[in-house]
PDB file of N, CA and C in Angstrom:
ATOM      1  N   UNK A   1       0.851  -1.178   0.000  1.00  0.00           N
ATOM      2  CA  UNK A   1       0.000   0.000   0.000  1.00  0.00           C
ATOM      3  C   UNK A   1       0.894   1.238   0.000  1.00  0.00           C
ATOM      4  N   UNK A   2       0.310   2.159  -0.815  1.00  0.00           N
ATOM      5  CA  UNK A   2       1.494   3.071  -1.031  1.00  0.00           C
ATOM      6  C   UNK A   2       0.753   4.467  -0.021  1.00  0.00           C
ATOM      7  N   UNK A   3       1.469   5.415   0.411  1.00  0.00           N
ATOM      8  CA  UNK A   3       1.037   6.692   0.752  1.00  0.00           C
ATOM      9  C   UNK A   3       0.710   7.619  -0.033  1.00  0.00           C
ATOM     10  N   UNK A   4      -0.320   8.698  -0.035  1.00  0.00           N
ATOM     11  CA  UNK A   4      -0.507   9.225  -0.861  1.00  0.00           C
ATOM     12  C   UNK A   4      -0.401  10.417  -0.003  1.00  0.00           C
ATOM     13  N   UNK A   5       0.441  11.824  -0.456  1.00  0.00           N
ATOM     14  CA  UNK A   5       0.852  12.841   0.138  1.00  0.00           C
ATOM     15  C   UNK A   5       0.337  14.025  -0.597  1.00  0.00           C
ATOM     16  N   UNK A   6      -0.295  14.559   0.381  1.00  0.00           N
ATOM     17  CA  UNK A   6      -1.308  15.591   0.075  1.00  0.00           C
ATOM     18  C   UNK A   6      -0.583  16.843   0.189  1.00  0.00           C
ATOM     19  N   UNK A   7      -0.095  17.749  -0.481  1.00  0.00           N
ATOM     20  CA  UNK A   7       0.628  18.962  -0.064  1.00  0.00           C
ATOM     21  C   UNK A   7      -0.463  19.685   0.808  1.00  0.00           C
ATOM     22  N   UNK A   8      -0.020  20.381   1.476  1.00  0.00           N
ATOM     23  CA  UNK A   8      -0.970  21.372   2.539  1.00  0.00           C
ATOM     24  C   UNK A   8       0.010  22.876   2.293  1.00  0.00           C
ATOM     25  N   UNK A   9      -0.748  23.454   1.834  1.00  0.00           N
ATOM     26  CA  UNK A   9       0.176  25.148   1.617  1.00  0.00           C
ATOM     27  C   UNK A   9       0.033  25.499   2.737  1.00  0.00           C
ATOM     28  N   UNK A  10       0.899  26.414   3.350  1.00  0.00           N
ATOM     29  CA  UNK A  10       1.239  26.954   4.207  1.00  0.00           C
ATOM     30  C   UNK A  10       0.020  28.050   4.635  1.00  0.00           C
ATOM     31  N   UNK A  11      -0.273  29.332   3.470  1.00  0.00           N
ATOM     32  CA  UNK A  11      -1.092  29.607   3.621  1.00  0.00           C
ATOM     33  C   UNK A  11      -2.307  29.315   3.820  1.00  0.00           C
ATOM     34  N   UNK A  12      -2.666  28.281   3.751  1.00  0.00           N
ATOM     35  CA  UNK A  12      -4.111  27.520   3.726  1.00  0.00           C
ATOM     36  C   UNK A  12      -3.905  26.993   5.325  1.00  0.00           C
ATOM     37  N   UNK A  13      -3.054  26.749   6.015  1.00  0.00           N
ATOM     38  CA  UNK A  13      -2.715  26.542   7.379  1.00  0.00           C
ATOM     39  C   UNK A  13      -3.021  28.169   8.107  1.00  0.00           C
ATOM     40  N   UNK A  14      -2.443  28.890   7.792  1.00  0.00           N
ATOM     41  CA  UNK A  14      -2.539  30.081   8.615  1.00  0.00           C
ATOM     42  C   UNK A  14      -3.958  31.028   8.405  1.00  0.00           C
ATOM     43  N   UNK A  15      -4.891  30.537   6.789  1.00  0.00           N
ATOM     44  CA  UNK A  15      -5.917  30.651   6.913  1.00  0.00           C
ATOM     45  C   UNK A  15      -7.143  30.276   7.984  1.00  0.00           C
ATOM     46  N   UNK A  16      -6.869  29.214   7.525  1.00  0.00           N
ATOM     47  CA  UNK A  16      -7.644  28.292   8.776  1.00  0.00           C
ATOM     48  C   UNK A  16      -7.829  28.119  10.117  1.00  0.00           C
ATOM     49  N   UNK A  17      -5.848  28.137  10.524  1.00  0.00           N
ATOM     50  CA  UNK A  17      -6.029  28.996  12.301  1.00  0.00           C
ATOM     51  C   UNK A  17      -6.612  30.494  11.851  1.00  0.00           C
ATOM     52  N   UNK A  18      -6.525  31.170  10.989  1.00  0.00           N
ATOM     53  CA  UNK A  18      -7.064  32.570  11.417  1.00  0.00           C
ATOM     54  C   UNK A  18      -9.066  32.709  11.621  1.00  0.00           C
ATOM     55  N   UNK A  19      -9.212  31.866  10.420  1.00  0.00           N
ATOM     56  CA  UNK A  19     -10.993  31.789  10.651  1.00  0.00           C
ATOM     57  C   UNK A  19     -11.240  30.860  12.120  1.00  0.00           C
ATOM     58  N   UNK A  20     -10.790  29.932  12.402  1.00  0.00           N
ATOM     59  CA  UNK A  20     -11.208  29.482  13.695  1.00  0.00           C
ATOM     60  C   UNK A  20     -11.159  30.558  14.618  1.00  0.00           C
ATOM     61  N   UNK A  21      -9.675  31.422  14.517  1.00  0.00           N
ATOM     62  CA  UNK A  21      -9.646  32.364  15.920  1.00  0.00           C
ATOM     63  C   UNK A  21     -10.892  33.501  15.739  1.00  0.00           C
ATOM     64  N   UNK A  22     -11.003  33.606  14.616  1.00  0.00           N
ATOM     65  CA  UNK A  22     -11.867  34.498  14.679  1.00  0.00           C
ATOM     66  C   UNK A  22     -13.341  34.240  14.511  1.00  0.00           C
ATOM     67  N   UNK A  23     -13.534  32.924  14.680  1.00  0.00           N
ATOM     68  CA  UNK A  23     -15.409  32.175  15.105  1.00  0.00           C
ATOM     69  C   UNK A  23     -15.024  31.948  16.948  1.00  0.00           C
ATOM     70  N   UNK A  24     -14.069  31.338  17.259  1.00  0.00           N
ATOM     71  CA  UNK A  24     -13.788  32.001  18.496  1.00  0.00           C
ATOM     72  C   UNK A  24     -14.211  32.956  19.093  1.00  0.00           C
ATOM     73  N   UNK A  25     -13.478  34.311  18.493  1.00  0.00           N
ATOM     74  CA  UNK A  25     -13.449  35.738  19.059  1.00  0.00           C
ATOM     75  C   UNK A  25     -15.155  35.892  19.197  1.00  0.00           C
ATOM     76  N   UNK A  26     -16.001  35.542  18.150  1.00  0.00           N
ATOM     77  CA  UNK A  26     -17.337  36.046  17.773  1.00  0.00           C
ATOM     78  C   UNK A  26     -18.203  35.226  18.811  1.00  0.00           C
ATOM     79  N   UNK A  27     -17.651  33.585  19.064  1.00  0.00           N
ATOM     80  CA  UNK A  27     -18.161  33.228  19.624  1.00  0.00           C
ATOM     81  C   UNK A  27     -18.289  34.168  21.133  1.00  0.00           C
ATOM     82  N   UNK A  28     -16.650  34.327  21.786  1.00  0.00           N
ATOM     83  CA  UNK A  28     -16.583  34.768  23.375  1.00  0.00           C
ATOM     84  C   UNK A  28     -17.435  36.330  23.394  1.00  0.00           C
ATOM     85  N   UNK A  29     -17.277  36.966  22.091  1.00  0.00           N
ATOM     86  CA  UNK A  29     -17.887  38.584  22.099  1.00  0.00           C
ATOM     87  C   UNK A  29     -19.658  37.993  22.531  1.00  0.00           C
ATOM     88  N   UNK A  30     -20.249  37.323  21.725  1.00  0.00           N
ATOM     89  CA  UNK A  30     -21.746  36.465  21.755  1.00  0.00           C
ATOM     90  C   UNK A  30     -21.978  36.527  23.373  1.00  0.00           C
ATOM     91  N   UNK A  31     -21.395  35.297  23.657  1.00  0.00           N
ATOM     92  CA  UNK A  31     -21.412  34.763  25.496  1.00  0.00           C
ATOM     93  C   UNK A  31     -21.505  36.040  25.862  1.00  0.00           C
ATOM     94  N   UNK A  32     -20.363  36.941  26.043  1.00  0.00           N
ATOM     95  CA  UNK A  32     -20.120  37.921  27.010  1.00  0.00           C
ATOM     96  C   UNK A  32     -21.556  39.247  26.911  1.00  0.00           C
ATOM     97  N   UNK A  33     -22.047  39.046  25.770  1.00  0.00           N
ATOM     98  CA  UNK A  33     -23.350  40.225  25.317  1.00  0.00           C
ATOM     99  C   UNK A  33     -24.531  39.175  26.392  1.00  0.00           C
ATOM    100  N   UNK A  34     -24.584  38.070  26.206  1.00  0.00           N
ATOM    101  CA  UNK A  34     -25.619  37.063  26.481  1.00  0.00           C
ATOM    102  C   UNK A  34     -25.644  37.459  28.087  1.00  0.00           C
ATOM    103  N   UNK A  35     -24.102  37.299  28.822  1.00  0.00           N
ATOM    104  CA  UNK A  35     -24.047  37.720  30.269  1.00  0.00           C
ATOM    105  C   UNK A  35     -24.630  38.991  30.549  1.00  0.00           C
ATOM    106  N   UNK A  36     -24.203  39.997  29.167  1.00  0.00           N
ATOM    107  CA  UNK A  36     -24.401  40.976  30.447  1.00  0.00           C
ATOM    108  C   UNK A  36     -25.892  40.847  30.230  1.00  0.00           C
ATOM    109  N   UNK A  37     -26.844  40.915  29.063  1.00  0.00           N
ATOM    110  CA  UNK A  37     -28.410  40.925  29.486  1.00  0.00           C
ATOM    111  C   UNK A  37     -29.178  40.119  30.277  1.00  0.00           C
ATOM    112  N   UNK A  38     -28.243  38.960  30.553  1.00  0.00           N
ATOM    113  CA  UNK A  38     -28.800  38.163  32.027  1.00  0.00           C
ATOM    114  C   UNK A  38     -28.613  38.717  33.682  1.00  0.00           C
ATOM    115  N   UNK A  39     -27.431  39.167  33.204  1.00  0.00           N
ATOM    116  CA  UNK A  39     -27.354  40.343  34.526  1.00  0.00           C
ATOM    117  C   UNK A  39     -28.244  41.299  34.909  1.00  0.00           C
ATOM    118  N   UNK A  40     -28.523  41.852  33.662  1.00  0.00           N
ATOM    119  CA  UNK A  40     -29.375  43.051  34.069  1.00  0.00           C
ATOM    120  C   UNK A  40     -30.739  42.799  34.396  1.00  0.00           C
ATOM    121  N   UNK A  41     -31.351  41.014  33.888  1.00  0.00           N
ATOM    122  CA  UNK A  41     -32.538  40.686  33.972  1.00  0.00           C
ATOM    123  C   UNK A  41     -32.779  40.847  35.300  1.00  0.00           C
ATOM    124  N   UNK A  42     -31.339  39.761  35.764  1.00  0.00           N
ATOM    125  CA  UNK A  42     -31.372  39.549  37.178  1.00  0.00           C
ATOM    126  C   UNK A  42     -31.386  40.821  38.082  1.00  0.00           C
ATOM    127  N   UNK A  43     -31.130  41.576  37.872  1.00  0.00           N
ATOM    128  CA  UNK A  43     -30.687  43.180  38.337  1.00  0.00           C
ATOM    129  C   UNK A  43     -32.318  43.609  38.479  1.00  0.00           C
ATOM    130  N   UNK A  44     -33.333  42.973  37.507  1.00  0.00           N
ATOM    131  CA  UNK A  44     -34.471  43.909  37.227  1.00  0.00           C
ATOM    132  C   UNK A  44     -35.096  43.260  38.207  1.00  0.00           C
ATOM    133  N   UNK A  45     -34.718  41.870  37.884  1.00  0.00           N
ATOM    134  CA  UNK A  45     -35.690  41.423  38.892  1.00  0.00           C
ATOM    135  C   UNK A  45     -35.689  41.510  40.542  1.00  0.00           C
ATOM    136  N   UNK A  46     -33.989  40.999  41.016  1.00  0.00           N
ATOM    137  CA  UNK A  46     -34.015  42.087  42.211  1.00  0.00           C
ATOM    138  C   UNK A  46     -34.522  43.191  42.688  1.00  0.00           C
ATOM    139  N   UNK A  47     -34.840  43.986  41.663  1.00  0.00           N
ATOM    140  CA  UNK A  47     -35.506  45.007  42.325  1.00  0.00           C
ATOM    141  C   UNK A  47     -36.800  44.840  42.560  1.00  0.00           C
ATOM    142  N   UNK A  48     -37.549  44.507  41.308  1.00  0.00           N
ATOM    143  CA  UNK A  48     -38.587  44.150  41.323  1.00  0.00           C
ATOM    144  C   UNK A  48     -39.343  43.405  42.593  1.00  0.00           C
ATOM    145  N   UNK A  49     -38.248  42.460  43.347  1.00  0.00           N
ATOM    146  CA  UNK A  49     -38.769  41.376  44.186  1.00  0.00           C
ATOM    147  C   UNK A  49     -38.572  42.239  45.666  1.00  0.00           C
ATOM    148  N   UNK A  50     -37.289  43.373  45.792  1.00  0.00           N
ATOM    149  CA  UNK A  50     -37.008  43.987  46.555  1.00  0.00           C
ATOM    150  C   UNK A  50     -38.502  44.704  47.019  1.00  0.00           C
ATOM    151  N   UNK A  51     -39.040  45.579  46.271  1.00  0.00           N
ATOM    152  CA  UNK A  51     -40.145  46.455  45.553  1.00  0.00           C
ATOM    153  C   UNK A  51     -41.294  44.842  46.189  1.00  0.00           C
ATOM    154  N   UNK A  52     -41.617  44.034  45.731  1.00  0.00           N
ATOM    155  CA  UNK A  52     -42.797  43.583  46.495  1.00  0.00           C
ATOM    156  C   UNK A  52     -42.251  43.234  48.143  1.00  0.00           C
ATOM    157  N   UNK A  53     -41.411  43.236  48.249  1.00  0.00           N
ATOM    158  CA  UNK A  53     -41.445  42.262  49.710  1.00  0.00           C
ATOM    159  C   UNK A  53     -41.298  43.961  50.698  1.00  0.00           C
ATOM    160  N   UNK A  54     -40.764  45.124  49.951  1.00  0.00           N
ATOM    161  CA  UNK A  54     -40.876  46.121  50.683  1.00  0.00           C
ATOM    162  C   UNK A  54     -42.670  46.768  51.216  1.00  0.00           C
ATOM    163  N   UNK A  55     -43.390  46.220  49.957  1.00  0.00           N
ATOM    164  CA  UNK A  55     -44.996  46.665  49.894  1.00  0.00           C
ATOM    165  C   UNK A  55     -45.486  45.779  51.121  1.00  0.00           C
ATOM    166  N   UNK A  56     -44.959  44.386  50.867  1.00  0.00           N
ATOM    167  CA  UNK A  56     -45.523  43.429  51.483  1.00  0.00           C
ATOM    168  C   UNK A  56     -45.317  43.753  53.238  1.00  0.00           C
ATOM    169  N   UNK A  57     -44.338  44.269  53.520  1.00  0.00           N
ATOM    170  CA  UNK A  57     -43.424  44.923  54.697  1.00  0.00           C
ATOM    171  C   UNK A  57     -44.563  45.552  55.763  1.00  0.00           C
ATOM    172  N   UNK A  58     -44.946  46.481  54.487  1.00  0.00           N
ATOM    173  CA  UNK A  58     -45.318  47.735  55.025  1.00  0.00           C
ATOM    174  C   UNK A  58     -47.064  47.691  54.910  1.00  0.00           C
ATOM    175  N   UNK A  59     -47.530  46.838  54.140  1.00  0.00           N
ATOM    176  CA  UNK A  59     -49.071  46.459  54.250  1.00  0.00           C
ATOM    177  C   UNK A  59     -49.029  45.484  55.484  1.00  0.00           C
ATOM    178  N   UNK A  60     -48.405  44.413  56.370  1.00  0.00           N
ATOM    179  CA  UNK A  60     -48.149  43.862  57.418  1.00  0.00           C
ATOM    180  C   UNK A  60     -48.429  44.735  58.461  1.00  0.00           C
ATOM    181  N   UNK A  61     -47.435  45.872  58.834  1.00  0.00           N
ATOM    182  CA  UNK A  61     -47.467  47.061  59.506  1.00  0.00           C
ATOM    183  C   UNK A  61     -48.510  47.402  59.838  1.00  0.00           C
ATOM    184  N   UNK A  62     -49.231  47.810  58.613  1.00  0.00           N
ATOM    185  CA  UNK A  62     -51.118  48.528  58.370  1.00  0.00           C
ATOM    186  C   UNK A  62     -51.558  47.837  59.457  1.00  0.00           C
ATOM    187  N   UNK A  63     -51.384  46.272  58.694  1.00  0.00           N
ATOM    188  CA  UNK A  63     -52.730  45.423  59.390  1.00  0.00           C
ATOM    189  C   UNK A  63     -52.135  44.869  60.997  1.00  0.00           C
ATOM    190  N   UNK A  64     -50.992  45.293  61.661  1.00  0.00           N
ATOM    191  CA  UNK A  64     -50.945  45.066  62.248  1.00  0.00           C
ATOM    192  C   UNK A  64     -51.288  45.967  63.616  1.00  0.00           C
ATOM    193  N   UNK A  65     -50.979  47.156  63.044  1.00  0.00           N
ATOM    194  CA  UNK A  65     -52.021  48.343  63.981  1.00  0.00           C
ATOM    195  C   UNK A  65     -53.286  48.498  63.754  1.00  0.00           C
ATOM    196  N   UNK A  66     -53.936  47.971  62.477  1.00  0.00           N
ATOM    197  CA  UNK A  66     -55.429  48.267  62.701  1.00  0.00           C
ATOM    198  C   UNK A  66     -55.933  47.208  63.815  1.00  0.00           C
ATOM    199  N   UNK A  67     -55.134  45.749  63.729  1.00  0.00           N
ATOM    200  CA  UNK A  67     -55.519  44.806  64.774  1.00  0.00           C
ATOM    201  C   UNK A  67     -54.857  44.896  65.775  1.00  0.00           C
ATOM    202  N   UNK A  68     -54.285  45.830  66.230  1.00  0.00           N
ATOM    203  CA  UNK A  68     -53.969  46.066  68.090  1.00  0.00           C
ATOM    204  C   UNK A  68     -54.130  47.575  68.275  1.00  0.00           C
ATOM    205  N   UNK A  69     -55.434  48.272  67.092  1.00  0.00           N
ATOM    206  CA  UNK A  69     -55.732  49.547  67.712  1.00  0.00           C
ATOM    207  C   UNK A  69     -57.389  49.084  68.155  1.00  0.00           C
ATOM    208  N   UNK A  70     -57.933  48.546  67.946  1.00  0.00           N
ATOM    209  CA  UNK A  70     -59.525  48.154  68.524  1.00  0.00           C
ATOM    210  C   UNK A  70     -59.555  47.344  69.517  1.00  0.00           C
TER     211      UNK A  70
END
């Protein structure tokens, strides 16, 4: 069985690492956009949850002096 030897150009090597690095790059730029709008969801929603449990706080309060003012 004989070998059969495929030339590989050089340039066609340094092509190829260059498009991978740069589906890479696009990929980590992607992720890092994806983080931050999960952050900020989370950010919204903290508040949001902050914001009911502060209502919730303070309607407790209400009902707790209307039932130890009678």
């Amino acid at each position: 069985m004989a070998w059969v030897v495929i030339p590989v150009v050089f340039d066609e090597w340094t092509f190829n690492i260059q498009s991978l690095t740069n589906y890479q790059e696009s990929i980590s730029n992607q992720t890092q956009t994806k983080m931050v709008y999960l952050q900020d969801m989370i950010s919204q929603y903290n508040s949001y949850l902050q914001g009911a449990m502060s209502a919730i706080q303070k309607a407790t309060t209400v009902l707790e002096r209307i039932a130890t003012s009678s």
